[in-house]
PDB file of N, CA and C in Angstrom:
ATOM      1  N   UNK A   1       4.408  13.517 -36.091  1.00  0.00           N
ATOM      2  CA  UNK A   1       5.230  13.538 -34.892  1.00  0.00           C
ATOM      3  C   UNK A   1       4.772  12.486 -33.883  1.00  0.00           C
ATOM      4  N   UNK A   2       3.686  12.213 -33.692  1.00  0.00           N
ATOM      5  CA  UNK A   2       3.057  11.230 -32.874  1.00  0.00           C
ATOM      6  C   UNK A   2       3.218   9.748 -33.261  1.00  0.00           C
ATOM      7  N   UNK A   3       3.114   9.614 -34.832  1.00  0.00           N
ATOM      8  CA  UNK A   3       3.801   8.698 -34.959  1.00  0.00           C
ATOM      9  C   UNK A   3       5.095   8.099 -34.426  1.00  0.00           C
ATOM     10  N   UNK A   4       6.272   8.857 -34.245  1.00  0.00           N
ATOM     11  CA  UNK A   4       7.327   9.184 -34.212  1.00  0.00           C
ATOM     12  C   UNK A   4       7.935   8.746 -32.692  1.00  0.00           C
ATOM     13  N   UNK A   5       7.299   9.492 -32.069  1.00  0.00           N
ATOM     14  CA  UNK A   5       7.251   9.124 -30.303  1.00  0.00           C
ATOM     15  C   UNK A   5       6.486   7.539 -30.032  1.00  0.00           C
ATOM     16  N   UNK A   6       5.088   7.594 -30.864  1.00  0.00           N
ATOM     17  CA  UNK A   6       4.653   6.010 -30.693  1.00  0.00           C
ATOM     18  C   UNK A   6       5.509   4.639 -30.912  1.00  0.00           C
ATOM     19  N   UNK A   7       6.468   5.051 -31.852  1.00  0.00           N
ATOM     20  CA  UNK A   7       7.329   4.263 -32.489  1.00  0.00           C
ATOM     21  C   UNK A   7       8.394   3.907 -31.573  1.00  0.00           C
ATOM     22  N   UNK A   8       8.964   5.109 -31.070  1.00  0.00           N
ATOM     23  CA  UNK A   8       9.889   5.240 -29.993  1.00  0.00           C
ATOM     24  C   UNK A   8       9.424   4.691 -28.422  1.00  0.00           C
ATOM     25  N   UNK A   9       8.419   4.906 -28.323  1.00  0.00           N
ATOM     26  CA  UNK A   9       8.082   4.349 -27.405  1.00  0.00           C
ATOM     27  C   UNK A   9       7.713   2.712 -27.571  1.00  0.00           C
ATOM     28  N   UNK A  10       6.907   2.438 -28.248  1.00  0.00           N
ATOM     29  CA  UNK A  10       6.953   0.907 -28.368  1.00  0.00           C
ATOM     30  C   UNK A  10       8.160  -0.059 -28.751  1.00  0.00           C
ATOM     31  N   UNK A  11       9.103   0.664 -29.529  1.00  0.00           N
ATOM     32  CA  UNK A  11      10.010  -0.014 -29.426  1.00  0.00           C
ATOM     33  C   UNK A  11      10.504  -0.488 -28.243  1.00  0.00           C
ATOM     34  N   UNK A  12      10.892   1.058 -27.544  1.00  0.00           N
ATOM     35  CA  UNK A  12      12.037   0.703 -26.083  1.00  0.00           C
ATOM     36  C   UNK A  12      11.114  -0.319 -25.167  1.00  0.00           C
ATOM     37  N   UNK A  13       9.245  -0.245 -24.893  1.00  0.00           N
ATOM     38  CA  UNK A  13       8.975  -1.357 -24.803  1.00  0.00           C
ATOM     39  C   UNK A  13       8.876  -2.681 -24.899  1.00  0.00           C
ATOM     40  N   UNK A  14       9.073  -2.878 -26.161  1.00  0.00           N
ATOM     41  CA  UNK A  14       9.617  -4.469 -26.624  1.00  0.00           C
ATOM     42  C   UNK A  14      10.917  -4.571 -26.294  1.00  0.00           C
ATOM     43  N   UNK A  15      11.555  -3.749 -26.555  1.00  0.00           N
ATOM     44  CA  UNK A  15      12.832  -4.171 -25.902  1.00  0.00           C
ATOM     45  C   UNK A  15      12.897  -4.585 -24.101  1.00  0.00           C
ATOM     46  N   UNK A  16      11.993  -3.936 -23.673  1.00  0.00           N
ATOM     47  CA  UNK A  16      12.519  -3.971 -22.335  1.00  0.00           C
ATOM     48  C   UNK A  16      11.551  -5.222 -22.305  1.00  0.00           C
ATOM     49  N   UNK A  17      10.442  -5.509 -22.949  1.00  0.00           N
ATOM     50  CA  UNK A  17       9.861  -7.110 -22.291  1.00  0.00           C
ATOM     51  C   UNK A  17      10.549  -7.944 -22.723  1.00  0.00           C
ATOM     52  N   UNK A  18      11.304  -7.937 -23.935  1.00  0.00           N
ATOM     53  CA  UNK A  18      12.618  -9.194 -24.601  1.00  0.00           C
ATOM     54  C   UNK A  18      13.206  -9.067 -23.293  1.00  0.00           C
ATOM     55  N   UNK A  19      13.685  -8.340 -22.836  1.00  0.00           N
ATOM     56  CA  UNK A  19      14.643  -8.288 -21.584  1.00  0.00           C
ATOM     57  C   UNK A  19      14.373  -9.018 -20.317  1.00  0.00           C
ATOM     58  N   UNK A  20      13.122  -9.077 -20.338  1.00  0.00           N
ATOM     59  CA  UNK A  20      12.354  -9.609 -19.312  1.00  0.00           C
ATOM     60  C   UNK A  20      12.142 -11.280 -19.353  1.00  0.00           C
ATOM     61  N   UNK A  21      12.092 -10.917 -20.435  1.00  0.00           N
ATOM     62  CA  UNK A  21      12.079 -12.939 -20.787  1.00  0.00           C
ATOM     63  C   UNK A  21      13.388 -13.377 -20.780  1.00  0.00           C
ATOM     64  N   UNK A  22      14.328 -12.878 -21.348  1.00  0.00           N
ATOM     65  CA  UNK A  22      15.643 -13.272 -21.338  1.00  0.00           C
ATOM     66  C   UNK A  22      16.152 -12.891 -19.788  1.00  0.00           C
ATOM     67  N   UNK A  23      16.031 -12.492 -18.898  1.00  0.00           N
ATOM     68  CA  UNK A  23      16.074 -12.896 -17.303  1.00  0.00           C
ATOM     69  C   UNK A  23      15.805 -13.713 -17.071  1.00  0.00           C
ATOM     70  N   UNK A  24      14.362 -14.046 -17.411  1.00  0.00           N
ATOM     71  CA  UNK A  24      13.635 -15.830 -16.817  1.00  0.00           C
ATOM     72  C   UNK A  24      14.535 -16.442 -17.625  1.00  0.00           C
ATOM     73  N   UNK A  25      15.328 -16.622 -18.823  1.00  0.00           N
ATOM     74  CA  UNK A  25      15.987 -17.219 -19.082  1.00  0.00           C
ATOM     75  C   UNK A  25      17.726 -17.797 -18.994  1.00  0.00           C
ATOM     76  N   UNK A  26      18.091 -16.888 -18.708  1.00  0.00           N
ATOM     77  CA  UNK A  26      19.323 -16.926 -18.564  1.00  0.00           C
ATOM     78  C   UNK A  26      19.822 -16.774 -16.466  1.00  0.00           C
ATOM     79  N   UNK A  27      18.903 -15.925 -15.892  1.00  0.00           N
ATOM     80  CA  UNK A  27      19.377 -15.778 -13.944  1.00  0.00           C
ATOM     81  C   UNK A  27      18.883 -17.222 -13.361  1.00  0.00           C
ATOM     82  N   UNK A  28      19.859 -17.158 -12.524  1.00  0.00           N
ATOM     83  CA  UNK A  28      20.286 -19.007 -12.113  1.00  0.00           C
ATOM     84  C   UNK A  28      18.859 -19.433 -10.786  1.00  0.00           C
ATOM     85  N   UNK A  29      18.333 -18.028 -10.467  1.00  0.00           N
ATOM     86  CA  UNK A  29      17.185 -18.554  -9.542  1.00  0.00           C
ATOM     87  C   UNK A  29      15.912 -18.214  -9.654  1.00  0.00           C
ATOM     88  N   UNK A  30      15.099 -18.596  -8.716  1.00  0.00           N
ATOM     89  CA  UNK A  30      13.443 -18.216  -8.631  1.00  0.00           C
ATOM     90  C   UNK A  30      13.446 -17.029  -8.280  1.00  0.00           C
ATOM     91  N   UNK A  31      14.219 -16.139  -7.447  1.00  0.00           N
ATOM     92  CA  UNK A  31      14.088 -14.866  -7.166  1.00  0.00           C
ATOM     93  C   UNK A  31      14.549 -13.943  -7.995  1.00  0.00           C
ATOM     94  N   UNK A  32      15.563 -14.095  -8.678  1.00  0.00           N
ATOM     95  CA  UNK A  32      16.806 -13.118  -9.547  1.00  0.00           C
ATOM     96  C   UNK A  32      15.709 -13.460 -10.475  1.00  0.00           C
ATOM     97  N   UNK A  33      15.319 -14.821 -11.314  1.00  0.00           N
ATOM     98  CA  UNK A  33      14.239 -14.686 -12.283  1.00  0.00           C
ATOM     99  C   UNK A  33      12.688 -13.583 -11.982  1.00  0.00           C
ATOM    100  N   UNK A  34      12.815 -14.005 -10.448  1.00  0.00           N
ATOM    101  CA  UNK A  34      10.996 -12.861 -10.570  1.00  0.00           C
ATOM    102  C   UNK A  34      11.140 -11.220 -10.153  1.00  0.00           C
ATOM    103  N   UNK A  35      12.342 -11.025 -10.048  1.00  0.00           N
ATOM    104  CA  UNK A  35      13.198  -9.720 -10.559  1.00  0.00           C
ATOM    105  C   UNK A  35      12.954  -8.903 -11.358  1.00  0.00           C
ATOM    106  N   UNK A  36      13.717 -10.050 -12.475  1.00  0.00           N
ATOM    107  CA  UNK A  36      14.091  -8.951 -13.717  1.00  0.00           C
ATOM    108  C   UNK A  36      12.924  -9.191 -14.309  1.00  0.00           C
ATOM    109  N   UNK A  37      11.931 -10.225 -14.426  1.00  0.00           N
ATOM    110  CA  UNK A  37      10.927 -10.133 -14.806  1.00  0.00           C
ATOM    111  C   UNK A  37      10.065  -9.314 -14.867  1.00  0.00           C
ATOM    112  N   UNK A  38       9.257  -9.050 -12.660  1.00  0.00           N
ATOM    113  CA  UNK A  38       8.472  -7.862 -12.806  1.00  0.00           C
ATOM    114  C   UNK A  38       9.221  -6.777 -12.864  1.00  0.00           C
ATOM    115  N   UNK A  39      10.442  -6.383 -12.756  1.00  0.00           N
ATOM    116  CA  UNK A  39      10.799  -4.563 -12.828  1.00  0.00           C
ATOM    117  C   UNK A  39      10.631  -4.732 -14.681  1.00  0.00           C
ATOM    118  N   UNK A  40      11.663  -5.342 -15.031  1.00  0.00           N
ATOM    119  CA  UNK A  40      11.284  -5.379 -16.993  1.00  0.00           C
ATOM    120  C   UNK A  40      10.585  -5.095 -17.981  1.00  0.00           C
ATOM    121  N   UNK A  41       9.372  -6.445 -16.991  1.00  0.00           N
ATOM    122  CA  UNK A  41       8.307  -6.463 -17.825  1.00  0.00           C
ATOM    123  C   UNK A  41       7.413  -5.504 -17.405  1.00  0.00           C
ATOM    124  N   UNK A  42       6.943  -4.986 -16.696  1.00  0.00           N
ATOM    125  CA  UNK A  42       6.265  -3.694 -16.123  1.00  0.00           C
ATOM    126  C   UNK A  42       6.918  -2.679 -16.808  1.00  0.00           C
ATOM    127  N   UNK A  43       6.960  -2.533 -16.753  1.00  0.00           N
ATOM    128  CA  UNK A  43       8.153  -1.175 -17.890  1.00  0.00           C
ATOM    129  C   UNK A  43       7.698  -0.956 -19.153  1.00  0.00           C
ATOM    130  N   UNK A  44       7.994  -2.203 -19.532  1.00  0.00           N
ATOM    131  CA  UNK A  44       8.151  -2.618 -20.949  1.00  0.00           C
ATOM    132  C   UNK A  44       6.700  -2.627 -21.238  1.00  0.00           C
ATOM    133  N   UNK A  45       5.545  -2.923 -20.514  1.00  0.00           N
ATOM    134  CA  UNK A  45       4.086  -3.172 -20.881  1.00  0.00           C
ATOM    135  C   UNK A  45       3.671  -1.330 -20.395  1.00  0.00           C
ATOM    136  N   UNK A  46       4.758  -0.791 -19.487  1.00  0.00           N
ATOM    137  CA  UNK A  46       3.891   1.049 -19.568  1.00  0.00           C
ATOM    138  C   UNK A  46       4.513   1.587 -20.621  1.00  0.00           C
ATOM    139  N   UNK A  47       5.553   1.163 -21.673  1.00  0.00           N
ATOM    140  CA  UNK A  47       5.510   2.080 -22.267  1.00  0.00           C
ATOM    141  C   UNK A  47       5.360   1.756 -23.750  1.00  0.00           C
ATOM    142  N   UNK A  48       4.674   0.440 -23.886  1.00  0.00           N
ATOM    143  CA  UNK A  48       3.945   0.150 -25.019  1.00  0.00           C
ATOM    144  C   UNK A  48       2.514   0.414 -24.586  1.00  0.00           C
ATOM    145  N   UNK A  49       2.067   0.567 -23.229  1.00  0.00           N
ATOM    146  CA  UNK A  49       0.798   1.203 -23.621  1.00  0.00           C
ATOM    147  C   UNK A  49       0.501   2.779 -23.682  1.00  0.00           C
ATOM    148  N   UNK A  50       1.896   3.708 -23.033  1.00  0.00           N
ATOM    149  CA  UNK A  50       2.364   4.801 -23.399  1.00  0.00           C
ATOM    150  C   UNK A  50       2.148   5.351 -25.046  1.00  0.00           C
ATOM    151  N   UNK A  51       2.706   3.829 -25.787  1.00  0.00           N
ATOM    152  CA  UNK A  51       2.756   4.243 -27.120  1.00  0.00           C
ATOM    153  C   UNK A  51       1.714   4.117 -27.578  1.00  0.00           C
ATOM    154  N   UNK A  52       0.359   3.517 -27.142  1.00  0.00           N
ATOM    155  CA  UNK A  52      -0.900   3.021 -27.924  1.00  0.00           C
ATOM    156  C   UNK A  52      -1.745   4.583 -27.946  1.00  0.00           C
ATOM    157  N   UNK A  53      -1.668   4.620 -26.508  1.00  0.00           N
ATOM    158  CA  UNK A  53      -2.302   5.788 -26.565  1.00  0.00           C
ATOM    159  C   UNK A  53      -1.820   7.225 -27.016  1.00  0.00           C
ATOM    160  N   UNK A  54      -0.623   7.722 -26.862  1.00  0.00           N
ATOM    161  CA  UNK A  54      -0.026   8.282 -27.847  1.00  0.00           C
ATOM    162  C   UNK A  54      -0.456   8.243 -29.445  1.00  0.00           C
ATOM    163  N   UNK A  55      -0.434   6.904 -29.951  1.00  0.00           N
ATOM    164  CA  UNK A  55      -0.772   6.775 -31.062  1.00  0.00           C
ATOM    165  C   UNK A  55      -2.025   7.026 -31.921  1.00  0.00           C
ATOM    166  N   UNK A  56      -3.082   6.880 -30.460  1.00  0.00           N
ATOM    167  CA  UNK A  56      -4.484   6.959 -30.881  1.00  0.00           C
ATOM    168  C   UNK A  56      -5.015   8.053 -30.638  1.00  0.00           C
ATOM    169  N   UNK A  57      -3.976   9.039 -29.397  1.00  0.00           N
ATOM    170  CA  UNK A  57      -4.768  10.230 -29.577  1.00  0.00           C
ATOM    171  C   UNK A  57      -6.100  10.356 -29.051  1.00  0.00           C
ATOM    172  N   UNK A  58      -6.277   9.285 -28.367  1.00  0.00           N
ATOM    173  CA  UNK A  58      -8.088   9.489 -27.620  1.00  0.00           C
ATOM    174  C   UNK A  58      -7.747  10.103 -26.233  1.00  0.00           C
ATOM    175  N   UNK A  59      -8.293  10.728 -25.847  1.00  0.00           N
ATOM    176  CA  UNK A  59      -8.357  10.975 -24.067  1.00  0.00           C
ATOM    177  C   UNK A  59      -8.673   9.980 -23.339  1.00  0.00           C
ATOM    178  N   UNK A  60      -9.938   9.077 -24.163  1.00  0.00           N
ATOM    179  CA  UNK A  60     -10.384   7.681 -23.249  1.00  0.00           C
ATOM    180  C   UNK A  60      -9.508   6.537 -23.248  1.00  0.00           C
ATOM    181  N   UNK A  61      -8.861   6.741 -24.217  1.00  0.00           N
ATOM    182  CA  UNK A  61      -7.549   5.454 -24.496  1.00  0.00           C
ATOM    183  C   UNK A  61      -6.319   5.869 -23.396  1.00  0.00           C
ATOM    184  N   UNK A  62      -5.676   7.590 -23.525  1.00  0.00           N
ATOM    185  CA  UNK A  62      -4.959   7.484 -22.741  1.00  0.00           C
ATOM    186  C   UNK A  62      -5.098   7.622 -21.060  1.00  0.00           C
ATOM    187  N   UNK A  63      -6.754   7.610 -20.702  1.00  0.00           N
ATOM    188  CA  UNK A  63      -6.972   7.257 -19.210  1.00  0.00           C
ATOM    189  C   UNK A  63      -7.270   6.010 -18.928  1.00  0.00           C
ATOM    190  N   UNK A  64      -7.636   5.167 -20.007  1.00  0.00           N
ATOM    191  CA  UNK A  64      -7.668   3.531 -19.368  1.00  0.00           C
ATOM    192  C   UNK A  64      -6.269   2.862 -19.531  1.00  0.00           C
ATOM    193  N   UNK A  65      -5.181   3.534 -20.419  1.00  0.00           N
ATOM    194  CA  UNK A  65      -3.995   3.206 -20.423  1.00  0.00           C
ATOM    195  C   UNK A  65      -3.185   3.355 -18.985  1.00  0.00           C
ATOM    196  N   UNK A  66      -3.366   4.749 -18.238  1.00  0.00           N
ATOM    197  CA  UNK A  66      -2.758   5.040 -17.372  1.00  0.00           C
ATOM    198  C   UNK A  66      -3.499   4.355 -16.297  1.00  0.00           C
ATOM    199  N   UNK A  67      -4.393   4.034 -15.920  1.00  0.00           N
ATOM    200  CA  UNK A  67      -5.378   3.013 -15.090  1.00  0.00           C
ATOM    201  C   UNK A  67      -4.821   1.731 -15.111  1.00  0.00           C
ATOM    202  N   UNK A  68      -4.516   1.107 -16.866  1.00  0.00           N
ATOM    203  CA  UNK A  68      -3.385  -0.298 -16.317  1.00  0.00           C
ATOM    204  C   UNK A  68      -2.410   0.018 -16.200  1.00  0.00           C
ATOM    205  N   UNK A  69      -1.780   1.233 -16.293  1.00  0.00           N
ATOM    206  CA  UNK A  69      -0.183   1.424 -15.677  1.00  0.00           C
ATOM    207  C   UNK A  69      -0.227   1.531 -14.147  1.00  0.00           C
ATOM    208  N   UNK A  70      -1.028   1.988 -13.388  1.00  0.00           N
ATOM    209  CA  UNK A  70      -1.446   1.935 -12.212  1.00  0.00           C
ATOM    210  C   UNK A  70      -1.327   0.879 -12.047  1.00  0.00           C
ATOM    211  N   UNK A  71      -2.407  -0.039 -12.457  1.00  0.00           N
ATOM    212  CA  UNK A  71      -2.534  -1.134 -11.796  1.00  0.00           C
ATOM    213  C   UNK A  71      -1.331  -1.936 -11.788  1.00  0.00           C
ATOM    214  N   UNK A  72      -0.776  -2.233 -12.536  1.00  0.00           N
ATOM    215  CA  UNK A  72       0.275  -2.926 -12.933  1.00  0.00           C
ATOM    216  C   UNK A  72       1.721  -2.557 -12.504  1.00  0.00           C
ATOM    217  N   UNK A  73       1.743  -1.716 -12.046  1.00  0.00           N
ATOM    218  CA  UNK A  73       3.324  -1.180 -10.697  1.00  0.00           C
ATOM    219  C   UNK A  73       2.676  -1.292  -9.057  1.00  0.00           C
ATOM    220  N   UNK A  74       1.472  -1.103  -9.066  1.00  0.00           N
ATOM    221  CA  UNK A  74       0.822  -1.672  -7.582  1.00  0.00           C
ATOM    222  C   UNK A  74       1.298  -3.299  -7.435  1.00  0.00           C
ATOM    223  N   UNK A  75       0.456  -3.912  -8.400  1.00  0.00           N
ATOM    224  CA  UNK A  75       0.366  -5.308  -8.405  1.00  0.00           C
ATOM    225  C   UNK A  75       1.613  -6.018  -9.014  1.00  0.00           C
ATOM    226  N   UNK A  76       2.379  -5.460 -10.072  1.00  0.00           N
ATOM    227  CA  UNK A  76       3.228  -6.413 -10.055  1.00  0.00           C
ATOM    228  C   UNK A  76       4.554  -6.887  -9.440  1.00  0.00           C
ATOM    229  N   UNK A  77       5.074  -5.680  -8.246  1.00  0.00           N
ATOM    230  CA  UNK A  77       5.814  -6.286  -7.518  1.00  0.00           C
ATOM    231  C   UNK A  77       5.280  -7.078  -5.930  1.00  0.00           C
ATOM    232  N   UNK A  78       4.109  -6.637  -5.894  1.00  0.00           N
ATOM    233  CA  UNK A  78       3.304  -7.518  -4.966  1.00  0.00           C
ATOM    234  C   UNK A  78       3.363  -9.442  -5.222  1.00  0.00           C
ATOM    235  N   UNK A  79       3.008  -9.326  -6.090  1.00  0.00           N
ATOM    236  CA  UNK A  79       2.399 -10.365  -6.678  1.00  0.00           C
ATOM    237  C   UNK A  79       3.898 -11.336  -6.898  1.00  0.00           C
ATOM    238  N   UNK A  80       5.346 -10.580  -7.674  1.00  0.00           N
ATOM    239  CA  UNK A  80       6.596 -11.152  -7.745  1.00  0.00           C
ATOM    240  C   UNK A  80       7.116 -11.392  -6.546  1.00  0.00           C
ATOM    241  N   UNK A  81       7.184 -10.395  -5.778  1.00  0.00           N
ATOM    242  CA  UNK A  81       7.280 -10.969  -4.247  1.00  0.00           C
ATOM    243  C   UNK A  81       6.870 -12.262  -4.014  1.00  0.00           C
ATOM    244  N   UNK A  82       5.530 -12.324  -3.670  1.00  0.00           N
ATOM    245  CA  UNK A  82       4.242 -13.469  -2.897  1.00  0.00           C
ATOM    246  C   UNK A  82       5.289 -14.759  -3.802  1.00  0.00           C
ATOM    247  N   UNK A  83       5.025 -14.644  -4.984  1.00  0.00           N
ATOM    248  CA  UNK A  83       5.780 -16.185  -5.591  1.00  0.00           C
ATOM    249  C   UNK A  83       6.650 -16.233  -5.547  1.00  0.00           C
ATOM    250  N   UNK A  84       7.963 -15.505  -5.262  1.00  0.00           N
ATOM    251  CA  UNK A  84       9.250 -15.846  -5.117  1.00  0.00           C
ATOM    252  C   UNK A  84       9.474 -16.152  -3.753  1.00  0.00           C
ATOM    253  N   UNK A  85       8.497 -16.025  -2.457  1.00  0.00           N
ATOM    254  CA  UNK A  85       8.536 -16.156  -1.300  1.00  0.00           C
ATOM    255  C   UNK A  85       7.852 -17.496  -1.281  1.00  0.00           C
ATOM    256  N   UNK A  86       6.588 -17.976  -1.823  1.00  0.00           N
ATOM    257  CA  UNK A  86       6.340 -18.943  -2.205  1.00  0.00           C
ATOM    258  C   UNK A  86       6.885 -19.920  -2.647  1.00  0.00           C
ATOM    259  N   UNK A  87       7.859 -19.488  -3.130  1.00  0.00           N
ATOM    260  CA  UNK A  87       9.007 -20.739  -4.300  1.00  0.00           C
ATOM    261  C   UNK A  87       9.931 -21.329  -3.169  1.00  0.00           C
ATOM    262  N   UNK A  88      10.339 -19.970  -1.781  1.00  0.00           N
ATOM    263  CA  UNK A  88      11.680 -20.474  -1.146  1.00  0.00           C
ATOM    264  C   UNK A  88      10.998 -20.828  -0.094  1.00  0.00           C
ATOM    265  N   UNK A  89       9.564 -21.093   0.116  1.00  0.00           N
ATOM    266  CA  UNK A  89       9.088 -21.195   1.130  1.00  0.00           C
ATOM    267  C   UNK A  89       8.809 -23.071   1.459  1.00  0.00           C
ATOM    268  N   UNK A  90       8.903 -23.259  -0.370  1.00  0.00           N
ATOM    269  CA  UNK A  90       8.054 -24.576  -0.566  1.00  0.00           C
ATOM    270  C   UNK A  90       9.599 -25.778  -0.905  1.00  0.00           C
ATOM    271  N   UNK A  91      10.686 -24.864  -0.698  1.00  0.00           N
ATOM    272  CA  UNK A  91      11.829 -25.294  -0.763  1.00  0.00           C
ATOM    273  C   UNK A  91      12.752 -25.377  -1.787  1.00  0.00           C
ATOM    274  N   UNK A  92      12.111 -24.727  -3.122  1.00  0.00           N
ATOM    275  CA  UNK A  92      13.165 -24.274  -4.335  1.00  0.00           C
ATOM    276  C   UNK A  92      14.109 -23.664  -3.551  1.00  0.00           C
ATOM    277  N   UNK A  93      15.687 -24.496  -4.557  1.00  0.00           N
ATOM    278  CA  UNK A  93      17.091 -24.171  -4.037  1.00  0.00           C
ATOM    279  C   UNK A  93      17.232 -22.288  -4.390  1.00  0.00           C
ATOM    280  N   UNK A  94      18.176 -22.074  -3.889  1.00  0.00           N
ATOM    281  CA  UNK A  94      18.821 -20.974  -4.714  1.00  0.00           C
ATOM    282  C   UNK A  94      19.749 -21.129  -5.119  1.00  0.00           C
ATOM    283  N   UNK A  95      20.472 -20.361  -5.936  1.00  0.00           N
ATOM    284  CA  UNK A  95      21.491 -20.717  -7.205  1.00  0.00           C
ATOM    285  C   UNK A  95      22.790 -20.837  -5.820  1.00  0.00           C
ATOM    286  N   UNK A  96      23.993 -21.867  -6.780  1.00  0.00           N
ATOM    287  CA  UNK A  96      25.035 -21.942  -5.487  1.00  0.00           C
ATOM    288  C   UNK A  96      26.171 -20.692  -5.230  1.00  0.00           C
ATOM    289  N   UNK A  97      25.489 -19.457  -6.342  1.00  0.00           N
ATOM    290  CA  UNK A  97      26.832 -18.084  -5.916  1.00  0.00           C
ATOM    291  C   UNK A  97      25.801 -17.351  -4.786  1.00  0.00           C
ATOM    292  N   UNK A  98      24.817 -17.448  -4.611  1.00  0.00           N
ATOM    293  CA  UNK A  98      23.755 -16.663  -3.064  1.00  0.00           C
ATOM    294  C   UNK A  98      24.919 -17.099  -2.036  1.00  0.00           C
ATOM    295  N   UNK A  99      25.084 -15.867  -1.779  1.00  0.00           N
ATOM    296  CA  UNK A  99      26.395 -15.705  -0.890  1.00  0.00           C
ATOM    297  C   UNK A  99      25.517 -15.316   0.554  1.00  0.00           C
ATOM    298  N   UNK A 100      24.475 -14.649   0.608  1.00  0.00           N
ATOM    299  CA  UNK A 100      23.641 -14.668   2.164  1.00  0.00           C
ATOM    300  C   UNK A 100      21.940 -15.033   1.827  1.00  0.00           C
ATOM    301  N   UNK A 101      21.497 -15.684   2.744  1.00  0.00           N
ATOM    302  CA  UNK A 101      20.172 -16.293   2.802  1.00  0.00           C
ATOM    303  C   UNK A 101      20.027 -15.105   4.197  1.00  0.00           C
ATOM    304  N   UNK A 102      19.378 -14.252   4.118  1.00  0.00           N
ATOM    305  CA  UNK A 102      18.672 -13.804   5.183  1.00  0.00           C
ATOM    306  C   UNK A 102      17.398 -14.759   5.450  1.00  0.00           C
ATOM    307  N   UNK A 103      16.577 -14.913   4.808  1.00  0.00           N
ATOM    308  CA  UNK A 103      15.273 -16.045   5.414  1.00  0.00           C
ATOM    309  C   UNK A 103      15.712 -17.330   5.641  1.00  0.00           C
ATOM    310  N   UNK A 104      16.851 -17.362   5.928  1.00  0.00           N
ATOM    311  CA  UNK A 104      17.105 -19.111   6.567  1.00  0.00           C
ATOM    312  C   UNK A 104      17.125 -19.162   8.082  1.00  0.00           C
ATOM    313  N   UNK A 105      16.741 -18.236   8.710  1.00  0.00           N
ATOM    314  CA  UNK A 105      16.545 -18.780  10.231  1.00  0.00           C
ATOM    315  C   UNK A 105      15.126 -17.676  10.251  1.00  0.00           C
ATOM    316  N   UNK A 106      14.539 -17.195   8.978  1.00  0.00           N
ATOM    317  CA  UNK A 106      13.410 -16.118   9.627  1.00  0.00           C
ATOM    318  C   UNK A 106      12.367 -17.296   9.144  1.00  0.00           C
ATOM    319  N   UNK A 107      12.235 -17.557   7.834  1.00  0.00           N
ATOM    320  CA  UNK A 107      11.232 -18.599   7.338  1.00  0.00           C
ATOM    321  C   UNK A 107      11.167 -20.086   6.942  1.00  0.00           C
ATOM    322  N   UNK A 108      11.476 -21.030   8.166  1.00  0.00           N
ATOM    323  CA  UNK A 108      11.624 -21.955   7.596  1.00  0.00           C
ATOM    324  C   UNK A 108      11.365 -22.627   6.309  1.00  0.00           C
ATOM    325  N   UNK A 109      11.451 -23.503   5.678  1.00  0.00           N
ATOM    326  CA  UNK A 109      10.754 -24.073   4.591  1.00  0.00           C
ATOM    327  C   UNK A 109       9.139 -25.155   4.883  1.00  0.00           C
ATOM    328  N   UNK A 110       8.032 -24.689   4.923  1.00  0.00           N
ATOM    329  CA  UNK A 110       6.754 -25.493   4.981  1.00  0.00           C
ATOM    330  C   UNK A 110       7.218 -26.973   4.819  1.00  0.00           C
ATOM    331  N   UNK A 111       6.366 -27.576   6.183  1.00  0.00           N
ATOM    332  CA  UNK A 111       6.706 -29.138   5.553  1.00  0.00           C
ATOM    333  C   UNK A 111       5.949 -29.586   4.997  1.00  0.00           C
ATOM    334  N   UNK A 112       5.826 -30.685   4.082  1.00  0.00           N
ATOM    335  CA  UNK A 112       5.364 -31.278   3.101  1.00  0.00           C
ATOM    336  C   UNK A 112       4.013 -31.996   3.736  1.00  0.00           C
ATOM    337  N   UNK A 113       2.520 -31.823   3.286  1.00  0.00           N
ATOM    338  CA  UNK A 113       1.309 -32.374   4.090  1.00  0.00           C
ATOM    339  C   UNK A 113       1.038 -33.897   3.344  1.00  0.00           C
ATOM    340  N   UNK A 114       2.198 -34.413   2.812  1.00  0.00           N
ATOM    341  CA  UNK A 114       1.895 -35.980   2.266  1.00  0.00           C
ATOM    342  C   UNK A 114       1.978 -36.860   3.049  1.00  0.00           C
TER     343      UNK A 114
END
């Protein structure tokens, strides 16, 4: 049975990190890309490590598992934020259907120190 759920679970994980890459690949900006990325790929990495430990059946596997699932929903929309604010900060366009720029009169774009 554990097999069974491990299976199930790592799958819908790979699926959801394919998903995640195919965002960075296919959404027209730096933000819509660091999106679908961290919600995706965060997902997709808790519930392939959902499935490891499941699979292994250790108590110590499934508390250092849940320790990087922690870490990794703290930090990874922190972190997608900081660079997608970074990206529009340093003057990457946004795609031409962005129908409202709220940070165009809050954060200018940094000027260039050349």
């Amino acid at each position: 049975m554990s097999t069974l759920v491990s299976l199930v679970l790592a799958a819908a994980g790979a699926l959801l990190m394919m998903v995640a890459g195919l965002g960075l690949v296919r959404m027209p900006d730096l933000p819509t890309r660091m999106h679908a990325s961290s919600k995706a790929g965060t997902l997709g990495a808790a519930l392939t490590l959902a499935a490891a430990a499941v699979r292994l059946g250790d108590g110590g596997v499934a508390v250092r598992s849940a320790l990087v699932v922690l870490f990794l929903v703290l930090t990874a929309p922190v972190a997608s934020h900081l660079i997608a604010r970074a990206g529009y900060r340093s003057g990457v366009r946004l795609s031409d259907d962005t129908m409202i720029d709220e940070l165009r009169d809050a954060a200018p774009p940094a000027e260039s120190a050349d």
